[in-house]
C-alpha atoms as a PDB file:
ATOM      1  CA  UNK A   1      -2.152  10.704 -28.751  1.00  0.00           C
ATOM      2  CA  UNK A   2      -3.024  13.515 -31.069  1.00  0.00           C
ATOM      3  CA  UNK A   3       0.404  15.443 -30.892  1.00  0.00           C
ATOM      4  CA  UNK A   4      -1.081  18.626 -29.736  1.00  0.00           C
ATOM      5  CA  UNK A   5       1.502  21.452 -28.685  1.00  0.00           C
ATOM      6  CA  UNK A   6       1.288  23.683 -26.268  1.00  0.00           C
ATOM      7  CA  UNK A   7       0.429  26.668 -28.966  1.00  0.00           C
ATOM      8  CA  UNK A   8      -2.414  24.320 -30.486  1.00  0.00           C
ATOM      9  CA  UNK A   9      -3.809  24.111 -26.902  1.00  0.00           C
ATOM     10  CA  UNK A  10      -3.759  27.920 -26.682  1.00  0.00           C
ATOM     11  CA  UNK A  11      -5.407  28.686 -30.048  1.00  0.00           C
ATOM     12  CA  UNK A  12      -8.245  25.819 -29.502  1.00  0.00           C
ATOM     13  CA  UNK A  13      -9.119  27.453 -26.709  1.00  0.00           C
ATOM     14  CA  UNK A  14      -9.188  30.950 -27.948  1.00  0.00           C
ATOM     15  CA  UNK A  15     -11.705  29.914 -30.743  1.00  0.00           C
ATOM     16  CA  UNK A  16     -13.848  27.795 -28.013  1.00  0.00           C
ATOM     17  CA  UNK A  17     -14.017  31.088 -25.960  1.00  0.00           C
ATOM     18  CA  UNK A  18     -14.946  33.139 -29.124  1.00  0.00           C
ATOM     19  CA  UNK A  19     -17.648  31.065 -30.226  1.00  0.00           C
ATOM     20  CA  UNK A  20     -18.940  29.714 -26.864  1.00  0.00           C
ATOM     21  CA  UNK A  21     -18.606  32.444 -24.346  1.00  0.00           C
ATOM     22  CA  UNK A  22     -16.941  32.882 -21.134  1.00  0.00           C
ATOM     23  CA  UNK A  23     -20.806  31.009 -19.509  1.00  0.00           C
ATOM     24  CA  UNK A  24     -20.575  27.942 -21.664  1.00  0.00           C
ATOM     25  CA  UNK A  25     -17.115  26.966 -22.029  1.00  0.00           C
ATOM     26  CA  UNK A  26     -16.310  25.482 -18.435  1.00  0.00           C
ATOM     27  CA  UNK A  27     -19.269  23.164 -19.311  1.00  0.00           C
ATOM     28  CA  UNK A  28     -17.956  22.655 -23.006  1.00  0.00           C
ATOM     29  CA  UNK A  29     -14.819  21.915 -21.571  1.00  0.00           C
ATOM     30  CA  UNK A  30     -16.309  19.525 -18.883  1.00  0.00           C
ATOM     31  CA  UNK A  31     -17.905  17.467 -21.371  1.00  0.00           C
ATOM     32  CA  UNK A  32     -14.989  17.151 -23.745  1.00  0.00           C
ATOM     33  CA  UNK A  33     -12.573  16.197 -20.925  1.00  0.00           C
ATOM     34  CA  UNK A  34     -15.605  13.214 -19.972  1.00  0.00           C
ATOM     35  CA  UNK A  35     -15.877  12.374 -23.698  1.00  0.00           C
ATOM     36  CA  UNK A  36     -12.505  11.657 -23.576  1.00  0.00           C
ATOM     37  CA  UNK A  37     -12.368   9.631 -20.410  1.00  0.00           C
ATOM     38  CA  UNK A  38     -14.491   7.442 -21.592  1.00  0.00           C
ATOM     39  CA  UNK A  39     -13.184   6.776 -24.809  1.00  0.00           C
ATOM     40  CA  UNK A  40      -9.844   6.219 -22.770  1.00  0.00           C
ATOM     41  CA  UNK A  41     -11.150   4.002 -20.322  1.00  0.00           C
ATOM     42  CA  UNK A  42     -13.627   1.917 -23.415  1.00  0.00           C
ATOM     43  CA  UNK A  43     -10.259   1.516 -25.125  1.00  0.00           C
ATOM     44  CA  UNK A  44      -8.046   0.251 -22.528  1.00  0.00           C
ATOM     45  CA  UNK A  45     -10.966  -2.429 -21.093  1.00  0.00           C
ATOM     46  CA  UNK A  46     -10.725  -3.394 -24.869  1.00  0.00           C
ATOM     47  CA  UNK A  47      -7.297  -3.487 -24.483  1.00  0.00           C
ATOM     48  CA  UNK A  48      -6.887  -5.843 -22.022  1.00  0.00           C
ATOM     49  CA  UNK A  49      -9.455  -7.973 -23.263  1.00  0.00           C
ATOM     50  CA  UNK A  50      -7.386  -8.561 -26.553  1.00  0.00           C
ATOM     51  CA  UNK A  51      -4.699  -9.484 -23.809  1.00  0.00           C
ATOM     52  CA  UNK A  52      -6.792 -11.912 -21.962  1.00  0.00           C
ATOM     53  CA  UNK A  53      -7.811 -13.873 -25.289  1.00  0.00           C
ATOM     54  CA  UNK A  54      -4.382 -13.797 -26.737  1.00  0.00           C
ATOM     55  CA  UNK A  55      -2.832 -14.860 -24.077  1.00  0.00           C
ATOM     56  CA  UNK A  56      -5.518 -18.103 -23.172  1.00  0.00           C
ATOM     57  CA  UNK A  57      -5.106 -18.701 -27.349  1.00  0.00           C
ATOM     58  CA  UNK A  58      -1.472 -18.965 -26.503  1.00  0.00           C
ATOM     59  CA  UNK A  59      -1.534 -21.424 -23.478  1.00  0.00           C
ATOM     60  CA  UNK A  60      -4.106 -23.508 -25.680  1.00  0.00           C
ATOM     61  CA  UNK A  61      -1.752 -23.541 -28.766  1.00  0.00           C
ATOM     62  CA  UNK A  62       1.324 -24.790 -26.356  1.00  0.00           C
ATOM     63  CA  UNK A  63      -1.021 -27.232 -24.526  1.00  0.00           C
ATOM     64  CA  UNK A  64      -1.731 -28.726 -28.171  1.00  0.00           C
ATOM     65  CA  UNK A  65       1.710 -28.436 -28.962  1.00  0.00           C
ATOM     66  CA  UNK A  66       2.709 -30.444 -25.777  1.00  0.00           C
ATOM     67  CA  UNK A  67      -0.052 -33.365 -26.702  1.00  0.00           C
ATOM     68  CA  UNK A  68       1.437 -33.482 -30.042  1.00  0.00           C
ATOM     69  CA  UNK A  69       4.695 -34.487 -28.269  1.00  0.00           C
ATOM     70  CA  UNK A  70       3.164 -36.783 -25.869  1.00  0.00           C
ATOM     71  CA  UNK A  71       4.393 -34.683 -22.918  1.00  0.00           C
ATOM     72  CA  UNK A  72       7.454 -35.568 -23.607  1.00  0.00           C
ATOM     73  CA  UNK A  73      10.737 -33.428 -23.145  1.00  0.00           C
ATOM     74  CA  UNK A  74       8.828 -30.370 -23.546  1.00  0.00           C
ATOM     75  CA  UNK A  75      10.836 -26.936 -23.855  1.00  0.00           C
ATOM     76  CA  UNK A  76      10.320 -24.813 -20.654  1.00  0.00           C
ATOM     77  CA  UNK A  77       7.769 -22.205 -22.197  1.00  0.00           C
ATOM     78  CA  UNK A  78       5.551 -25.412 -22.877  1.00  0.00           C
ATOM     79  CA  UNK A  79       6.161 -26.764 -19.423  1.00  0.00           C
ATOM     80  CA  UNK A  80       5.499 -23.762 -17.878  1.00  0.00           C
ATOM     81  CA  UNK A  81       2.230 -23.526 -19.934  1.00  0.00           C
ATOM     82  CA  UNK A  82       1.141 -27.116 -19.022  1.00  0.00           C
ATOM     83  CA  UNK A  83       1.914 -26.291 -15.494  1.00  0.00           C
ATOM     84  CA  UNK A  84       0.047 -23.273 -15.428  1.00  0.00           C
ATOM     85  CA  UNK A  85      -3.145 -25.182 -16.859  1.00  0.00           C
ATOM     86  CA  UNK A  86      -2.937 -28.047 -14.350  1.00  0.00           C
ATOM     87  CA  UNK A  87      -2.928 -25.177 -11.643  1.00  0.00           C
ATOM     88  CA  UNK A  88      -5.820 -23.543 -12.870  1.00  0.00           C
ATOM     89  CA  UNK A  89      -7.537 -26.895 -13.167  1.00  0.00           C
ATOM     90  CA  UNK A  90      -6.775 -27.904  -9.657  1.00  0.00           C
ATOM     91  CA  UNK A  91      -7.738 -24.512  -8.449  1.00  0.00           C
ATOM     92  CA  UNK A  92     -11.447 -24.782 -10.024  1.00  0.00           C
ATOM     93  CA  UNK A  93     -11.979 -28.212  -8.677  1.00  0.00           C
ATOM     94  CA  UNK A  94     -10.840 -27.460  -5.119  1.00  0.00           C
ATOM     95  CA  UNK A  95     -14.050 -26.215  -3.979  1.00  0.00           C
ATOM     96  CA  UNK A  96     -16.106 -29.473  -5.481  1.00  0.00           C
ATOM     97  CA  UNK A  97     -13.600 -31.899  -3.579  1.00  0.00           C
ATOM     98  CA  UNK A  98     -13.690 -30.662  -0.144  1.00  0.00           C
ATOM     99  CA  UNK A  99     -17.333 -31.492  -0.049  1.00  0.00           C
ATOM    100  CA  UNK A 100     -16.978 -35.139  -1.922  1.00  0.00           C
ATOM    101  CA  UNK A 101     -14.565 -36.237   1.371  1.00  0.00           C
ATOM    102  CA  UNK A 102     -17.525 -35.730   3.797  1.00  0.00           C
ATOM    103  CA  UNK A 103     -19.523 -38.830   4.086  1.00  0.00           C
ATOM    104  CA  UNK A 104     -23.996 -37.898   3.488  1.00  0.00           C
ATOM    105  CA  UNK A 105     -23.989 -38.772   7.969  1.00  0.00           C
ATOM    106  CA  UNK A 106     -21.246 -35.901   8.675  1.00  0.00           C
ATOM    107  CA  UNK A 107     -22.924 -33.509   6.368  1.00  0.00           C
ATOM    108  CA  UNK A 108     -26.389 -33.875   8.070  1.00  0.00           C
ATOM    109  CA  UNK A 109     -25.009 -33.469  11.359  1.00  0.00           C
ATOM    110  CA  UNK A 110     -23.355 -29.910  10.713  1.00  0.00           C
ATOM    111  CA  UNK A 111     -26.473 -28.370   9.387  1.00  0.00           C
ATOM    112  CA  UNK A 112     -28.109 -26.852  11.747  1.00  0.00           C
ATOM    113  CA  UNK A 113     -32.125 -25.257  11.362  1.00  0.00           C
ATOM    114  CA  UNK A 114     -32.806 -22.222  12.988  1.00  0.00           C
ATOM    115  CA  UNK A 115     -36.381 -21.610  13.639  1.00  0.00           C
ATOM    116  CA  UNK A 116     -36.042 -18.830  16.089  1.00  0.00           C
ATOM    117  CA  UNK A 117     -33.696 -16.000  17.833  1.00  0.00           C
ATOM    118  CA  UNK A 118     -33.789 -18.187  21.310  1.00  0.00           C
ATOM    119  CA  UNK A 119     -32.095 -20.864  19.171  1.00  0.00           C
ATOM    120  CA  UNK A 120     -28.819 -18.550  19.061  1.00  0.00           C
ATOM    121  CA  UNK A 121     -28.343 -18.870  22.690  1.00  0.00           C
ATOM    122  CA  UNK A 122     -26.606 -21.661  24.268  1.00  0.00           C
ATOM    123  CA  UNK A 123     -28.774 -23.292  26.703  1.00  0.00           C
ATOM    124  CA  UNK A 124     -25.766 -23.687  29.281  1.00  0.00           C
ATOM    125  CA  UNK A 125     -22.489 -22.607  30.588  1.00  0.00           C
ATOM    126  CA  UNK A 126     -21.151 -25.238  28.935  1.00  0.00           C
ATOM    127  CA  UNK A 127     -21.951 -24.745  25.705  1.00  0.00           C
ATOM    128  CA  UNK A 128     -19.437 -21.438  25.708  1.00  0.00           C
ATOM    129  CA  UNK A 129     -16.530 -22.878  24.116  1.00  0.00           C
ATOM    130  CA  UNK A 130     -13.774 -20.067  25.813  1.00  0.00           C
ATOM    131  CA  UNK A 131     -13.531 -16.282  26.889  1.00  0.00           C
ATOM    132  CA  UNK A 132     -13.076 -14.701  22.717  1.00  0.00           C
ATOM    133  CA  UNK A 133     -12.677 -11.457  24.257  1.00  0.00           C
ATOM    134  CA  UNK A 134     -10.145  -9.461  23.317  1.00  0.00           C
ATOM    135  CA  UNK A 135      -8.001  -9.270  26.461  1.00  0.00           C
ATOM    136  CA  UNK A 136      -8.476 -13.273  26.568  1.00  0.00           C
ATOM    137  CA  UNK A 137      -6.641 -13.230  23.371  1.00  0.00           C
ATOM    138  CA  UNK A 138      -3.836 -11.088  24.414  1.00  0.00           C
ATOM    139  CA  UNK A 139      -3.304 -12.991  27.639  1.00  0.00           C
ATOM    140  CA  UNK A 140      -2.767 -15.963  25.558  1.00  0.00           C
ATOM    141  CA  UNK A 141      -0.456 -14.789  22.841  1.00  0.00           C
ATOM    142  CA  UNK A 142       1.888 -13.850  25.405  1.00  0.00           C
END
């Protein structure tokens, strides 16, 4: 980054011991070295950033590009572009179209209210679905 030798190193340091003293250096030195770390760390998150954007600029420029054709015998970086899109689309609406299935009826019946701790017992036997111990489990796996 700043082409520093090894004889650079040693002289910088020399002249930091000089002037700060063998008490104030290691904190000098600490300081520096978290100066640094966060310059580091601020530049790469910028970094990638600049990635992010140039890379959702480029799917938006082929998705033009592909509209412009009419979809039409598209090269395979703009298929691969539109595909990626569509994904991304059908990922985000996942979520909303599980819960459009569901009629309002089946909805209200899976809510359920709980007003107190004695509501989180089952009244009955029967209302123990199976043994979900863990020994229960292995005797079924094998």
């Amino acid at each position: 980054m700043f082409d520093i030798g090894f004889w650079e190193l040693i002289l910088i340091s020399v002249v930091g011991l000089v002037v700060l003293g063998p008490e104030r250096l290691p904190h000098a030195i600490r300081s520096v070295s978290r100066f640094v770390g966060a310059a580091k760390t601020m530049a790469n998150n910028v970094k990638d950033e600049i990635s992010h954007e140039l890379k959702v600029q480029e799917l938006q420029d082929n998705l033009r590009k592909a509209e412009q054709m009419g979809m039409e015998d598209l090269s395979p970086e703009l298929q691969s572009s539109v595909d990626q899109l569509k994904q991304a689309a059908h990922d985000v609406q996942r979520p909303y179209t599980k819960g459009q299935g569901q009629s309002e009826g089946e909805r209200d019946d899976q809510v359920v209210t709980v007003q107190s701790p004695d509501d989180l017992k089952p009244s009955s036997e029967s209302d123990v679905v199976g043994d979900t111990s863990p020994l229960a489990n292995n005797k079924k796996a094998k």
